[in-house]
C-alpha atoms as a PDB file:
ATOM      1  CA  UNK A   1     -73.020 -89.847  27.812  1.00  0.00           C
ATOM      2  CA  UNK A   2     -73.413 -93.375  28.183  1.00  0.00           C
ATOM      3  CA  UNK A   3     -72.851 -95.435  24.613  1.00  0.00           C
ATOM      4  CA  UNK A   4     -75.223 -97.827  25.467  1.00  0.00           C
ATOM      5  CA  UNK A   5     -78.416 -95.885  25.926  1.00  0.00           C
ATOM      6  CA  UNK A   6     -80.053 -93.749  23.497  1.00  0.00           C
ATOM      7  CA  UNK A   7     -80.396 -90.185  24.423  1.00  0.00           C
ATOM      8  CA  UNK A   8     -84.361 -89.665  25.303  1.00  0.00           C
ATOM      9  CA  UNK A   9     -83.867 -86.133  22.977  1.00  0.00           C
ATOM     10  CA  UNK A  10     -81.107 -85.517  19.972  1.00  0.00           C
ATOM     11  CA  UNK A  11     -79.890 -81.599  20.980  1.00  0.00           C
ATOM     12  CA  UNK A  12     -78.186 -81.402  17.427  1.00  0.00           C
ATOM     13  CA  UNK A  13     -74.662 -79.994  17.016  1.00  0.00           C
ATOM     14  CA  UNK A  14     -74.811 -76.086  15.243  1.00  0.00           C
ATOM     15  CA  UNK A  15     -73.686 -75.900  11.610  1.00  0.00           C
ATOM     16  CA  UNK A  16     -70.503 -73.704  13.274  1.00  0.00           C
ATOM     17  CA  UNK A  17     -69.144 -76.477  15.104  1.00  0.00           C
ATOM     18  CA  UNK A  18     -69.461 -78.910  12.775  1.00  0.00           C
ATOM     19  CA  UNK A  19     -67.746 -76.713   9.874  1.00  0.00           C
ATOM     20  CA  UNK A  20     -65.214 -76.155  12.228  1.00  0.00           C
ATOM     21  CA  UNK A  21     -65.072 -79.632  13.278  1.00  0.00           C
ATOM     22  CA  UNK A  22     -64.587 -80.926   9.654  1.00  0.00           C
ATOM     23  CA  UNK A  23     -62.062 -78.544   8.981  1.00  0.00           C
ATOM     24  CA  UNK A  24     -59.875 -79.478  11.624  1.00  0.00           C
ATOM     25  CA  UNK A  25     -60.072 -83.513  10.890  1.00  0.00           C
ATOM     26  CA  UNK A  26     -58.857 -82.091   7.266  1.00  0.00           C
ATOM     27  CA  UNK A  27     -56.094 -80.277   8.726  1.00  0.00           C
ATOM     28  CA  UNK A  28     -55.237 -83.072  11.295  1.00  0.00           C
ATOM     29  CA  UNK A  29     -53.698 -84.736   7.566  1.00  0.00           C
ATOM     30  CA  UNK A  30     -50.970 -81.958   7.811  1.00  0.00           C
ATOM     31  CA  UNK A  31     -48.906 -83.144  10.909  1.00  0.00           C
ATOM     32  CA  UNK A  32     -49.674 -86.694   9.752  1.00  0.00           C
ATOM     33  CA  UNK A  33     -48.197 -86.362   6.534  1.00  0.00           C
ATOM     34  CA  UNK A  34     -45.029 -84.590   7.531  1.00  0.00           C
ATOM     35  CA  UNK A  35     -42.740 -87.522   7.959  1.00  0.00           C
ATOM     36  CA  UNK A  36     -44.126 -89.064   4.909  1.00  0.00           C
ATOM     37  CA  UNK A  37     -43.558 -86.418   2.610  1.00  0.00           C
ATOM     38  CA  UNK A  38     -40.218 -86.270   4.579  1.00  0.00           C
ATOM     39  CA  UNK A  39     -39.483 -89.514   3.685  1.00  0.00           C
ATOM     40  CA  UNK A  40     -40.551 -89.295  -0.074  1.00  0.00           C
ATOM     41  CA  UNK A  41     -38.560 -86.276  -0.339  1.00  0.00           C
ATOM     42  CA  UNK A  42     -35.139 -88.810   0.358  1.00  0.00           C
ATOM     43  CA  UNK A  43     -35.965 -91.410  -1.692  1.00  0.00           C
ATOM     44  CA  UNK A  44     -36.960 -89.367  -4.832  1.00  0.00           C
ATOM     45  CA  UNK A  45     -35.599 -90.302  -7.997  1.00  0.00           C
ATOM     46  CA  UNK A  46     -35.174 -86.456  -9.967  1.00  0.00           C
ATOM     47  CA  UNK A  47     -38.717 -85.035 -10.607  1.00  0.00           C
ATOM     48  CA  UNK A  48     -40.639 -88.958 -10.644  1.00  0.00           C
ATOM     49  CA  UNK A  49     -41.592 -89.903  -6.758  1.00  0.00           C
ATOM     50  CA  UNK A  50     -39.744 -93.546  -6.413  1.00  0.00           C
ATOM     51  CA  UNK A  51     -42.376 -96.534  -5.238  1.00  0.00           C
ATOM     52  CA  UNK A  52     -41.017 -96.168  -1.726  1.00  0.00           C
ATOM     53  CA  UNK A  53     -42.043 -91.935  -1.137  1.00  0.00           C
ATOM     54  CA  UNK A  54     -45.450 -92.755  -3.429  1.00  0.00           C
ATOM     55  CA  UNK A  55     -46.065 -95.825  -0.141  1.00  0.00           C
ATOM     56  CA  UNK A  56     -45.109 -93.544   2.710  1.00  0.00           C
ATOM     57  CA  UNK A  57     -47.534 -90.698   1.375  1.00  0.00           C
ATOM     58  CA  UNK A  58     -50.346 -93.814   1.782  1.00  0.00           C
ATOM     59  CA  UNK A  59     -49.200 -94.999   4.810  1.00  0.00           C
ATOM     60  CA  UNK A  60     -49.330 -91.522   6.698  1.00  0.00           C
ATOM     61  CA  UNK A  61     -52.554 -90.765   5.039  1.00  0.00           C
ATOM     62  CA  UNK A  62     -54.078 -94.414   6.020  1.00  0.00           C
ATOM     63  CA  UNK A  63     -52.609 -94.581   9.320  1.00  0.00           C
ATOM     64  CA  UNK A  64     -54.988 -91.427  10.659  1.00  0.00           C
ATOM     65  CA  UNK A  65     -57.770 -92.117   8.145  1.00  0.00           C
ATOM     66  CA  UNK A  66     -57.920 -95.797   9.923  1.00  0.00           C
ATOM     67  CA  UNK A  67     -57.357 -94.196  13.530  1.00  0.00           C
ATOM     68  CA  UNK A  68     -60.473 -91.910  12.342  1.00  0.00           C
ATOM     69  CA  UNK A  69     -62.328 -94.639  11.426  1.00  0.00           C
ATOM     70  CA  UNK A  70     -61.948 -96.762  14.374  1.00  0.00           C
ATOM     71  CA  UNK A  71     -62.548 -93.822  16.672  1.00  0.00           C
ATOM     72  CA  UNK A  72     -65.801 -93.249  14.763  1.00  0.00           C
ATOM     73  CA  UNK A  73     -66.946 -97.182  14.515  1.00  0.00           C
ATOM     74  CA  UNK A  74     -66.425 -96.981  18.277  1.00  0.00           C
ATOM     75  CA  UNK A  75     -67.581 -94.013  19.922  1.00  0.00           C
ATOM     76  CA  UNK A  76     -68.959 -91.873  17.197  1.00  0.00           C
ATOM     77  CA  UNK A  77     -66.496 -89.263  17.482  1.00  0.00           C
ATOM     78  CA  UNK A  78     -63.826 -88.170  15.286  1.00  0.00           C
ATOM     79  CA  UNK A  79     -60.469 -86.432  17.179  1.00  0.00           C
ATOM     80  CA  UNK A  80     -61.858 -82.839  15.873  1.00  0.00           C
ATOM     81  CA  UNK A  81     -66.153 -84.408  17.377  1.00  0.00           C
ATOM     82  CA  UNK A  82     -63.917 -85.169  20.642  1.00  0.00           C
ATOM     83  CA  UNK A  83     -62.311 -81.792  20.826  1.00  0.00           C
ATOM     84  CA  UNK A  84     -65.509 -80.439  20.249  1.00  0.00           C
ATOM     85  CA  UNK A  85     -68.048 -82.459  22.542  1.00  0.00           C
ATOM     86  CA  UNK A  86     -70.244 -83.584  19.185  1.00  0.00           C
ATOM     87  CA  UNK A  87     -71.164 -87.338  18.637  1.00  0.00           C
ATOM     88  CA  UNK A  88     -72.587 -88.923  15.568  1.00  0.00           C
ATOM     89  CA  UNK A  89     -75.976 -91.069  16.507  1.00  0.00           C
ATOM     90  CA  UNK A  90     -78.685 -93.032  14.836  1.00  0.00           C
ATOM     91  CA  UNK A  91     -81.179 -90.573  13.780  1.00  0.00           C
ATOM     92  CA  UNK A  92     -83.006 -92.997  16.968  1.00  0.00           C
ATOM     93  CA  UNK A  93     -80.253 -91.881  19.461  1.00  0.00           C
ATOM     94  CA  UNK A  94     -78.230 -95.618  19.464  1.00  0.00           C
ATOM     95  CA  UNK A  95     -74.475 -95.325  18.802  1.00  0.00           C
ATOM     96  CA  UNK A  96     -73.290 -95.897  14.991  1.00  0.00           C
ATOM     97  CA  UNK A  97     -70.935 -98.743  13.997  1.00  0.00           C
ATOM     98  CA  UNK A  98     -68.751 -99.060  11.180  1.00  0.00           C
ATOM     99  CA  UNK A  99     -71.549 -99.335   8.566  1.00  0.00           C
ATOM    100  CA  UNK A 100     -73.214 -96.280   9.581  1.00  0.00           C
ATOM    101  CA  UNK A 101     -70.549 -94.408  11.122  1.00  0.00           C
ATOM    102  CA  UNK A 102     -67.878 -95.039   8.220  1.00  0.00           C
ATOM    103  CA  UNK A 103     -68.743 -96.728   5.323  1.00  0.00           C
ATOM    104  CA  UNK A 104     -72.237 -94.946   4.417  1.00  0.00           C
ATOM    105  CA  UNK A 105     -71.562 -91.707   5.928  1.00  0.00           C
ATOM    106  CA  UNK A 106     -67.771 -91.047   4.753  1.00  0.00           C
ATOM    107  CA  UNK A 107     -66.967 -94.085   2.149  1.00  0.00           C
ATOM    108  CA  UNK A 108     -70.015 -93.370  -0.226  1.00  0.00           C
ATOM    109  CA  UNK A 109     -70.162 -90.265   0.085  1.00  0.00           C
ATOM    110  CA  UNK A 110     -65.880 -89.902  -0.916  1.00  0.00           C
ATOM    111  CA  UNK A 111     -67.191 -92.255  -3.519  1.00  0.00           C
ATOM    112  CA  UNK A 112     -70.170 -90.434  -5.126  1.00  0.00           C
ATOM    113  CA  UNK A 113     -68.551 -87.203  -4.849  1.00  0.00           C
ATOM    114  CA  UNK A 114     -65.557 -87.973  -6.773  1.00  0.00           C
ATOM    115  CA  UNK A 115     -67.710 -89.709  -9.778  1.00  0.00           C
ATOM    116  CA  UNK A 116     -66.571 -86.905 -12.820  1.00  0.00           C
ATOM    117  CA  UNK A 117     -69.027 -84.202 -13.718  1.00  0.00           C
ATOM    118  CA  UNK A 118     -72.084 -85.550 -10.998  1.00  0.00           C
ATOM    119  CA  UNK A 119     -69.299 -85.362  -8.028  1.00  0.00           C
ATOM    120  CA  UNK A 120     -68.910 -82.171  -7.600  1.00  0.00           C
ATOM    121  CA  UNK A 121     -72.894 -81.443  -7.908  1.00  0.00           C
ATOM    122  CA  UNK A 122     -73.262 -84.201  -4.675  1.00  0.00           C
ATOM    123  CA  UNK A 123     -70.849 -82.438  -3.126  1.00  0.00           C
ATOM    124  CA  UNK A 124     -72.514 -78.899  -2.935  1.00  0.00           C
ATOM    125  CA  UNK A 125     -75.720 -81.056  -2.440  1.00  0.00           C
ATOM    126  CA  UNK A 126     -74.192 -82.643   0.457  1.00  0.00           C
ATOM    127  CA  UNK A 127     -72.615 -79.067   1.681  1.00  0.00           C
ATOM    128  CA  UNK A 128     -76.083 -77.121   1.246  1.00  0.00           C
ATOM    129  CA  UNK A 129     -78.252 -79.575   2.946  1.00  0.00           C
ATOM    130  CA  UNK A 130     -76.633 -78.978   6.343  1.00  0.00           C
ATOM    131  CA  UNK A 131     -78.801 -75.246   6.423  1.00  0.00           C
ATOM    132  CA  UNK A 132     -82.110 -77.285   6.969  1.00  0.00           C
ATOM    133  CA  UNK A 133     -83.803 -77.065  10.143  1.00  0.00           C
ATOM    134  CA  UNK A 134     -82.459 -80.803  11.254  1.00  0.00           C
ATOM    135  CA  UNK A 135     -78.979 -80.208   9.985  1.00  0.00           C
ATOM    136  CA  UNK A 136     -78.653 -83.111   8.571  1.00  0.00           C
ATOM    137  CA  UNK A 137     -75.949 -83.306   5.209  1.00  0.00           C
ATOM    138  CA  UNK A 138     -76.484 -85.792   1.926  1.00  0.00           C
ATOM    139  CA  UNK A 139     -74.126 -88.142   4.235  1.00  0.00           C
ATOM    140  CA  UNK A 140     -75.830 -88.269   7.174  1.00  0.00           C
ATOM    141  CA  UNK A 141     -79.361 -88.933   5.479  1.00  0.00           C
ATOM    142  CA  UNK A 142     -77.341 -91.808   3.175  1.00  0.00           C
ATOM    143  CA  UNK A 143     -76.092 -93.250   6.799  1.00  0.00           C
ATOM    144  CA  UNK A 144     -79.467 -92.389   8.867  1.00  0.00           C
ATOM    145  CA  UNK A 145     -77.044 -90.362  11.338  1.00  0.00           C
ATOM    146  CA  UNK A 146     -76.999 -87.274  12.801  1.00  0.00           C
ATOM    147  CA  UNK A 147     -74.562 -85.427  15.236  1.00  0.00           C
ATOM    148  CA  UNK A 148     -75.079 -84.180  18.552  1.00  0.00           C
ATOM    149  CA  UNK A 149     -73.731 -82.012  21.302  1.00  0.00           C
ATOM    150  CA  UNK A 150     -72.609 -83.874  23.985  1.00  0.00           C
END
């Protein structure tokens, strides 16, 4: 698919894939934080994690999250959307940048969702709304996005 020319008709991603595609950016976290947690393991100080272990955990948790990020600002896809063949699109069919693609679909919603008592209402909100006929979550209506198969 061309990133430079809207698709002339969205053929949206099922709820299946994209449940499994979520889950497995989640579990892509796992590998990443190995050598961090590795690390933080060494340089503990008795039960209190020293500053060095509490910045490796960040680092190894930033360094994919940015990766993510980029790969979404850039072509839509997340590694798990890649695996997959799924895009995220303008609800018009252009390609999303980093406003859309990042910041409105994944940075408000993290934000909203961990406010205390409303967060966890947004998120089963944001969960439920993906059974409607245009499968579209709380985040991808907040971002004007949807995803495709590709």
């Amino acid at each position: 698919m061309d990133l430079a020319s809207p698709p002339t008709e969205l053929n949206l991603a099922d709820v299946g894939t994209r449940f499994i595609g979520a889950l497995i950016d989640v579990l892509l976290y796992v590998p990443a934080l190995i050598p961090s947690v590795l690390i933080a393991g060494l340089v503990e100080d008795g039960d209190e994690l020293t500053p060095l272990g509490i910045i490796a955990i960040v680092v190894g948790m930033l360094g994919l999250g940015v990766f993510q990020w980029y790969m979404i600002a850039t072509t839509g896809q997340s590694i798990a959307k890649r695996w997959l063949g799924m895009r995220i699109v303008r609800m018009n069919g252009s390609p999303v940048n980093f406003m859309h693609g990042v910041v409105l679909r994944s940075w408000l919603i993290a934000f909203l969702t961990n406010i205390p008592l409303v967060g966890s209402i947004v998120w089963l909100v944001d969960c439920a709304m993906i059974f409607g006929a245009d499968r579209r979550c709380l985040h991808d209506r907040l971002a004007d996005t949807t995803v495709i198969k590709i």
